[in-house]
N, C-alpha and C. Protein backbone atom coordinates (compact mmCIF):
# COMPACT_ATOMS: atom_id res chain seq x y z
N UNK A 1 -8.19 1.94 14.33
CA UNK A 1 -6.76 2.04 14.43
C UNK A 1 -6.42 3.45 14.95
N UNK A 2 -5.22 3.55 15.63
CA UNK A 2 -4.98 4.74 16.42
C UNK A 2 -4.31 5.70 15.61
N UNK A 3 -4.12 6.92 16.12
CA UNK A 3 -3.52 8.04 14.58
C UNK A 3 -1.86 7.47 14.92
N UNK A 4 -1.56 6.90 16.24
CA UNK A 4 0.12 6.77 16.32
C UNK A 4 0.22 6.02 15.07
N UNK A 5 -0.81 4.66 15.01
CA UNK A 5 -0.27 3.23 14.50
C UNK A 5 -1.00 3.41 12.90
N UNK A 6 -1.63 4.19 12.67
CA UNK A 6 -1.60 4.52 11.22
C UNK A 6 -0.10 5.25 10.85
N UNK A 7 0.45 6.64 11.36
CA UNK A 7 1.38 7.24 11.07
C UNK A 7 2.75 5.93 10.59
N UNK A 8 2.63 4.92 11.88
CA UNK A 8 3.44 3.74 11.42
C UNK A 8 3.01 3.07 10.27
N UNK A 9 2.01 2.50 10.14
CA UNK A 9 1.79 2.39 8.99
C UNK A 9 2.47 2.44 7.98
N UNK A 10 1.54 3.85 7.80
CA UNK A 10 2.09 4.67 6.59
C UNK A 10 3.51 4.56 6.21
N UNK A 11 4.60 4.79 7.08
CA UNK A 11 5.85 4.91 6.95
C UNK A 11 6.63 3.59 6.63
N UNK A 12 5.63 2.62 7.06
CA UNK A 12 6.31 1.29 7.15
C UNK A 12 6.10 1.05 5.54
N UNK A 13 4.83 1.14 4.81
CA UNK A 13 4.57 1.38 3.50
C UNK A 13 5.33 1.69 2.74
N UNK A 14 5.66 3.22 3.17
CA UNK A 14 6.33 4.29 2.02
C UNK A 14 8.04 3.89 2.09
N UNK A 15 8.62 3.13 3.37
CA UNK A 15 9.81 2.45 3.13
C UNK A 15 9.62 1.28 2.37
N UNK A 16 8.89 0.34 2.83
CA UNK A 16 8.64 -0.49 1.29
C UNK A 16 8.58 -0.42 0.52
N UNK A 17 8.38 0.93 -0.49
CA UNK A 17 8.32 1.04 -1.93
C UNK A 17 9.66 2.03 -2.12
N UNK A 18 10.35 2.42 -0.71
CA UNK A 18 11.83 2.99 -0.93
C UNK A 18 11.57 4.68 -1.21
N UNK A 19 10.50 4.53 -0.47
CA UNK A 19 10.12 6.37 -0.17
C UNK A 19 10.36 6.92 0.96
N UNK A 20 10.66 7.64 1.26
CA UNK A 20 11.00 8.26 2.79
C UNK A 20 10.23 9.63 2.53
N UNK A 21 8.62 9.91 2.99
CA UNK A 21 8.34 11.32 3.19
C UNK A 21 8.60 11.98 4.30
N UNK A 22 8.50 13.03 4.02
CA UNK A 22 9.36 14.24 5.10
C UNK A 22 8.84 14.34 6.60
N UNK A 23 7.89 14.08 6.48
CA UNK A 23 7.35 13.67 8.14
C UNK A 23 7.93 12.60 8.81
N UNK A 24 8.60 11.73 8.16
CA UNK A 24 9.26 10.43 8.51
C UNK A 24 10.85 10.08 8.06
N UNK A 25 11.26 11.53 7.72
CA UNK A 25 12.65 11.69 7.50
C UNK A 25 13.29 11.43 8.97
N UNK A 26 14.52 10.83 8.62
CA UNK A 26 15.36 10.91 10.34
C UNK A 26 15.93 12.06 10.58
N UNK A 27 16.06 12.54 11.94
CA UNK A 27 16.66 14.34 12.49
C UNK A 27 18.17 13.88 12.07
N UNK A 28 18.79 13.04 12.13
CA UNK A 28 20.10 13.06 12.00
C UNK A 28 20.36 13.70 10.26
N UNK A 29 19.38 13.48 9.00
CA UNK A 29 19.50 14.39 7.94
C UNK A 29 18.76 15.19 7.84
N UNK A 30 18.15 15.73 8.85
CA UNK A 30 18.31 17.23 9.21
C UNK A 30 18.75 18.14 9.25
N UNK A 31 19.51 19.34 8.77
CA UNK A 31 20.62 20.20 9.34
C UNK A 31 19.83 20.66 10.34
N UNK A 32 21.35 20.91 11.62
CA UNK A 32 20.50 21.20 12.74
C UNK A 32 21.48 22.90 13.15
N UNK A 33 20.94 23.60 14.00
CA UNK A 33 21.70 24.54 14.56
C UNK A 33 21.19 25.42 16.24
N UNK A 34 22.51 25.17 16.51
CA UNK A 34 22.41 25.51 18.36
C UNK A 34 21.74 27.09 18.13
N UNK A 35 20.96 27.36 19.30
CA UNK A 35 20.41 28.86 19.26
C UNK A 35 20.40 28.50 21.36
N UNK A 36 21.36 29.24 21.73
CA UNK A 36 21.31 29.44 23.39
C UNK A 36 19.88 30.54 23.89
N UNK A 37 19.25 30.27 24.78
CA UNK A 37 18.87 31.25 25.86
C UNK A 37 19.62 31.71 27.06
N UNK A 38 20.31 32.77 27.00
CA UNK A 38 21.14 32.78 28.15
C UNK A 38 20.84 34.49 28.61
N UNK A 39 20.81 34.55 30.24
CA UNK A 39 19.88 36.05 30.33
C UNK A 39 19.20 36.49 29.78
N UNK A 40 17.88 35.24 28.99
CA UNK A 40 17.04 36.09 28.55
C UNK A 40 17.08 36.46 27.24
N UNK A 41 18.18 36.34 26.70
CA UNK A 41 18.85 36.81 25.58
C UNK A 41 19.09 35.84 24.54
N UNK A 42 18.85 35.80 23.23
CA UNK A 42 19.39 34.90 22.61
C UNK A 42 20.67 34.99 22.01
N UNK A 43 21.17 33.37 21.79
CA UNK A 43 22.16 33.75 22.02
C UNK A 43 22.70 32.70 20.28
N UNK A 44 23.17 32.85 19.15
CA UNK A 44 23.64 34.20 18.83
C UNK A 44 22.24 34.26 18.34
N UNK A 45 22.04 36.30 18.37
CA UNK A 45 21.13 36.88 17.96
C UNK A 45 20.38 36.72 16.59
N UNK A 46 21.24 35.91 15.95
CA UNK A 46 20.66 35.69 14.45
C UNK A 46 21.43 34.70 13.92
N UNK A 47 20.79 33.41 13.11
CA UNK A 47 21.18 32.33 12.60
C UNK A 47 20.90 32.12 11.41
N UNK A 48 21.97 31.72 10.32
CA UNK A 48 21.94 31.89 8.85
C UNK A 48 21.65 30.20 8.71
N UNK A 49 20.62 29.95 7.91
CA UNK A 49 20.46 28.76 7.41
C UNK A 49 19.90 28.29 6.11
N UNK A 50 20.33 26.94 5.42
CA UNK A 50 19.92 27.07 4.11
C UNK A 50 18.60 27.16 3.72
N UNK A 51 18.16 28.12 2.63
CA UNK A 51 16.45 28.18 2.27
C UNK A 51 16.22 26.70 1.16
N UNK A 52 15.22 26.44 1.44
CA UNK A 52 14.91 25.63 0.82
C UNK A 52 14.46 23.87 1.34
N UNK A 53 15.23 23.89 2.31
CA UNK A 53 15.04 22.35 3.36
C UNK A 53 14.19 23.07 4.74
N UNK A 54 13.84 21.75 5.49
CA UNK A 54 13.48 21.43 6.69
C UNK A 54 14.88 21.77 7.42
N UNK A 55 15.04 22.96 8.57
CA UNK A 55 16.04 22.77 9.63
C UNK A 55 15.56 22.49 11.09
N UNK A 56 16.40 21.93 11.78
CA UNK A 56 16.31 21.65 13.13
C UNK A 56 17.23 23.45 13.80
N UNK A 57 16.16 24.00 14.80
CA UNK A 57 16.92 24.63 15.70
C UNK A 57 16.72 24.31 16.86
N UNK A 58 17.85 23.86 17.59
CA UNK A 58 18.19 23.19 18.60
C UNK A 58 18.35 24.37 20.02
N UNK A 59 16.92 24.53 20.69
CA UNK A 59 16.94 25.48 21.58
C UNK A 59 17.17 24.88 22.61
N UNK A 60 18.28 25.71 23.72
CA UNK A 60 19.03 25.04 24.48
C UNK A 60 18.84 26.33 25.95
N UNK A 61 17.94 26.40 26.56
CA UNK A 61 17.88 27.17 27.41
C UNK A 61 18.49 27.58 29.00
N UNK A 62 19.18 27.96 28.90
CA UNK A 62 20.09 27.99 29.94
C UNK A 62 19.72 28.49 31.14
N UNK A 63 18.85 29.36 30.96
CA UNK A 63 18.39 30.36 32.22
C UNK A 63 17.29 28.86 33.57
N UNK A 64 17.04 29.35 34.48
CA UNK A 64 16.06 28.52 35.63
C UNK A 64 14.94 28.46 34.55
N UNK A 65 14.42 30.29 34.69
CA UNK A 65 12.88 30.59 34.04
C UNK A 65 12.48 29.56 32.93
N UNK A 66 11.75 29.17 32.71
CA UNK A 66 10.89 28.63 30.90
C UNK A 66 11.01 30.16 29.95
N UNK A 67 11.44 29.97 28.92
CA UNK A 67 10.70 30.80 27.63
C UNK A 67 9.97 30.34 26.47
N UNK A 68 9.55 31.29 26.00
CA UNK A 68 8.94 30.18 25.04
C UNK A 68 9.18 30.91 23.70
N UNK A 69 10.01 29.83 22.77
CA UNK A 69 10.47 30.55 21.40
C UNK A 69 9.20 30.33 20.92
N UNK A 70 8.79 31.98 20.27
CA UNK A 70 7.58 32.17 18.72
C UNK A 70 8.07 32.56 17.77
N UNK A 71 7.59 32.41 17.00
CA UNK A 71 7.73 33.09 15.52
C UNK A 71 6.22 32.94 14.37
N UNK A 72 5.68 34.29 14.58
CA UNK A 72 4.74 34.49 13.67
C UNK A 72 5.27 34.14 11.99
N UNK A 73 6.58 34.54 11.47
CA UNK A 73 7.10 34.26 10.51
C UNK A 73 6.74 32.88 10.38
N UNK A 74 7.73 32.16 11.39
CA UNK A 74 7.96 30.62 10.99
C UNK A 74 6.89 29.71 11.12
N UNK A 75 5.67 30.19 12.24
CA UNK A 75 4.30 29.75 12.24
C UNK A 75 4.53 28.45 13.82
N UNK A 76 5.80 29.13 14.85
CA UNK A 76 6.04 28.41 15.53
C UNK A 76 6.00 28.52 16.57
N UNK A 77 5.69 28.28 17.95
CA UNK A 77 5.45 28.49 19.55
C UNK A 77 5.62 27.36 20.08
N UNK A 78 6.60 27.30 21.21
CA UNK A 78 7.25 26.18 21.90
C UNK A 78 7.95 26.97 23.30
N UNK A 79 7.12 25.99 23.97
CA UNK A 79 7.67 26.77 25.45
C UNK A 79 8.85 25.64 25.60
N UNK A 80 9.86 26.16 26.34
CA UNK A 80 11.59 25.87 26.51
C UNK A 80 11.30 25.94 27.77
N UNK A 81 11.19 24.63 28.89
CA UNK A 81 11.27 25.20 30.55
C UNK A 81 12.81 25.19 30.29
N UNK A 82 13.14 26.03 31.77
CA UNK A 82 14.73 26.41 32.27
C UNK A 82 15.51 24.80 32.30
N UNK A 83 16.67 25.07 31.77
CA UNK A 83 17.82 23.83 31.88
C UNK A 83 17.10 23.04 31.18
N UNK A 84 16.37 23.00 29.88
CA UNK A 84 16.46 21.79 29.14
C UNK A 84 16.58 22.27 27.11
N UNK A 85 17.17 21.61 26.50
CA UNK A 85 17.16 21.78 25.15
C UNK A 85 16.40 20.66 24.12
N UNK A 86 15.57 21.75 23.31
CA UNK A 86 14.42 21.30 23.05
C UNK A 86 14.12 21.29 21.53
N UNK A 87 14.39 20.38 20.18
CA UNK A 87 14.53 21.23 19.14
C UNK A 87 13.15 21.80 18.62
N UNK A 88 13.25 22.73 17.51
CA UNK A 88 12.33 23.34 16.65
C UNK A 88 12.43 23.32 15.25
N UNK A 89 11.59 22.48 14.89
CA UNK A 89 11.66 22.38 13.60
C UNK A 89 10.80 23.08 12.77
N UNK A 90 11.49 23.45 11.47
CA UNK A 90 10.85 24.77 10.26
C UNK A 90 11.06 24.37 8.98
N UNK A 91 10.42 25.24 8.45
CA UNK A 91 10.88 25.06 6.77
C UNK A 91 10.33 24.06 5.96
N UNK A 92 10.52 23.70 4.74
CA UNK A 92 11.59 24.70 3.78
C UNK A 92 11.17 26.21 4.10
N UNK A 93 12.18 26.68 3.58
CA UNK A 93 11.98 28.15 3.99
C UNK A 93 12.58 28.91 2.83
N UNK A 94 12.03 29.96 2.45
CA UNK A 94 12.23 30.52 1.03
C UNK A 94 13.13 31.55 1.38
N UNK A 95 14.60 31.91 0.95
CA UNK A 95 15.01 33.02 1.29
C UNK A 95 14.68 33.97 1.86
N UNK A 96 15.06 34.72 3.00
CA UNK A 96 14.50 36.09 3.70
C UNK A 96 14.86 35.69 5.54
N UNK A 97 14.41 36.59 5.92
CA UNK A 97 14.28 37.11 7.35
C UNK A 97 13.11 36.66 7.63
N UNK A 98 13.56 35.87 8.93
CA UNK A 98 12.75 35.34 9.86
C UNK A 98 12.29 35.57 11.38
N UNK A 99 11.46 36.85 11.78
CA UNK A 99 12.29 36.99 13.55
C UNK A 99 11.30 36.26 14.22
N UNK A 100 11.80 35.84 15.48
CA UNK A 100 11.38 35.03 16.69
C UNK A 100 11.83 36.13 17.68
N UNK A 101 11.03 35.31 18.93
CA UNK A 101 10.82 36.21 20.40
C UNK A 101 10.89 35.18 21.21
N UNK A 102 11.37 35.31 22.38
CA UNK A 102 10.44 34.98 23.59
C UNK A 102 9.09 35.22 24.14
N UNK A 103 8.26 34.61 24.39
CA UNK A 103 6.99 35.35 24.20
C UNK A 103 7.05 35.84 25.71
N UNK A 104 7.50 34.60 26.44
CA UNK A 104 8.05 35.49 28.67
C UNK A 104 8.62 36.72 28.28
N UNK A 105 9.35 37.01 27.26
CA UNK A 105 10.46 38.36 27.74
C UNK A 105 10.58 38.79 26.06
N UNK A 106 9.56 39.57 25.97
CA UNK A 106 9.25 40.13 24.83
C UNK A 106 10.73 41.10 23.71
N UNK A 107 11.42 41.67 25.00
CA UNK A 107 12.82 42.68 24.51
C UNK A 107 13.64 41.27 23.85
N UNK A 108 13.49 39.87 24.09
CA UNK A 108 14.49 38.87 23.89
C UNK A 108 13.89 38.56 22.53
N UNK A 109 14.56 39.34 21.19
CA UNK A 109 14.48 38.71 20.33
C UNK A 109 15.58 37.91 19.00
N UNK A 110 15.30 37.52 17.71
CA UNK A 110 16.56 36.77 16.97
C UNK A 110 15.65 36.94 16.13
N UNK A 111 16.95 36.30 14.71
CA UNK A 111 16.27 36.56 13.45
C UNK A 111 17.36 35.17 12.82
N UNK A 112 15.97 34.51 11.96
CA UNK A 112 16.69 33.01 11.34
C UNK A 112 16.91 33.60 9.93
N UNK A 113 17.82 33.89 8.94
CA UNK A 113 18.13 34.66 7.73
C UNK A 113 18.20 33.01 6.81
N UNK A 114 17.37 32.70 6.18
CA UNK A 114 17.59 31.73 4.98
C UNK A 114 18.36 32.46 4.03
N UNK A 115 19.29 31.20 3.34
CA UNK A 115 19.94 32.16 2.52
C UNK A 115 20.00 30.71 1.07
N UNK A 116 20.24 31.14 -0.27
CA UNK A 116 19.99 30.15 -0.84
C UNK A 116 20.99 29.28 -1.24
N UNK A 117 21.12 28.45 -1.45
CA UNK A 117 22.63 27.12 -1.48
C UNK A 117 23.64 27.90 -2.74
N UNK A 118 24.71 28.09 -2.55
CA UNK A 118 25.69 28.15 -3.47
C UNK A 118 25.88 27.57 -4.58
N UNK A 119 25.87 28.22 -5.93
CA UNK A 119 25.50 27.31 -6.97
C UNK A 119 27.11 26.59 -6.68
């Protein structure tokens, strides 16, 4: 059996007994959040999101060039070619500062700030 049609499987399973694990959660209950590439630059420079869940950041690259969002923090590398948006998914993530780069354009960096849910 193939690793696609096990992964189905599995999921087809774990909805039968009325489990949904997190690899097989839908992006729509996701929280998601826009992060632009524009000149190189990100755009906004830093994004507050809740600690504790899986988020979607929704990289949306504006420039021709490819970049490619990293983050040694987040344990993440994804090349973004020019004109397409691409998400990135992280977390849970424990309160704190998170920075990412471009790894093309090293001066282009951001910082993802988890912050913890409001009692």
């Amino acid at each position: 059996m193939a690793y696609g049609q096990k992964i189905c499987v599995l999921a087809t399973l774990a909805a039968a007994m009325g489990l949904t694990p997190a690899w097989a959660a839908s992006p729509s209950s996701t929280p998601s959040f826009d992060i632009a590439i524009r000149h190189q630059a990100f755009e906004p420079p830093s994004v507050t999101v809740p600690a504790g869940q899986v988020v979607t950041l929704m990289v949306n690259n504006e420039d021709a060039q490819p970049a490619e969002f990293e983050s040694g923090d987040l344990g993440r590398e994804k090349v973004i070619p020019g004109g397409t948006r691409l998400p990135v998914v992280v977390g849970p993530l424990k309160p704190g500062r998170y920075g990412f780069f471009n790894d093309f354009h090293s001066a282009s960096t951001g910082t993802l700030i988890a912050v913890p849910p409001k009692p």
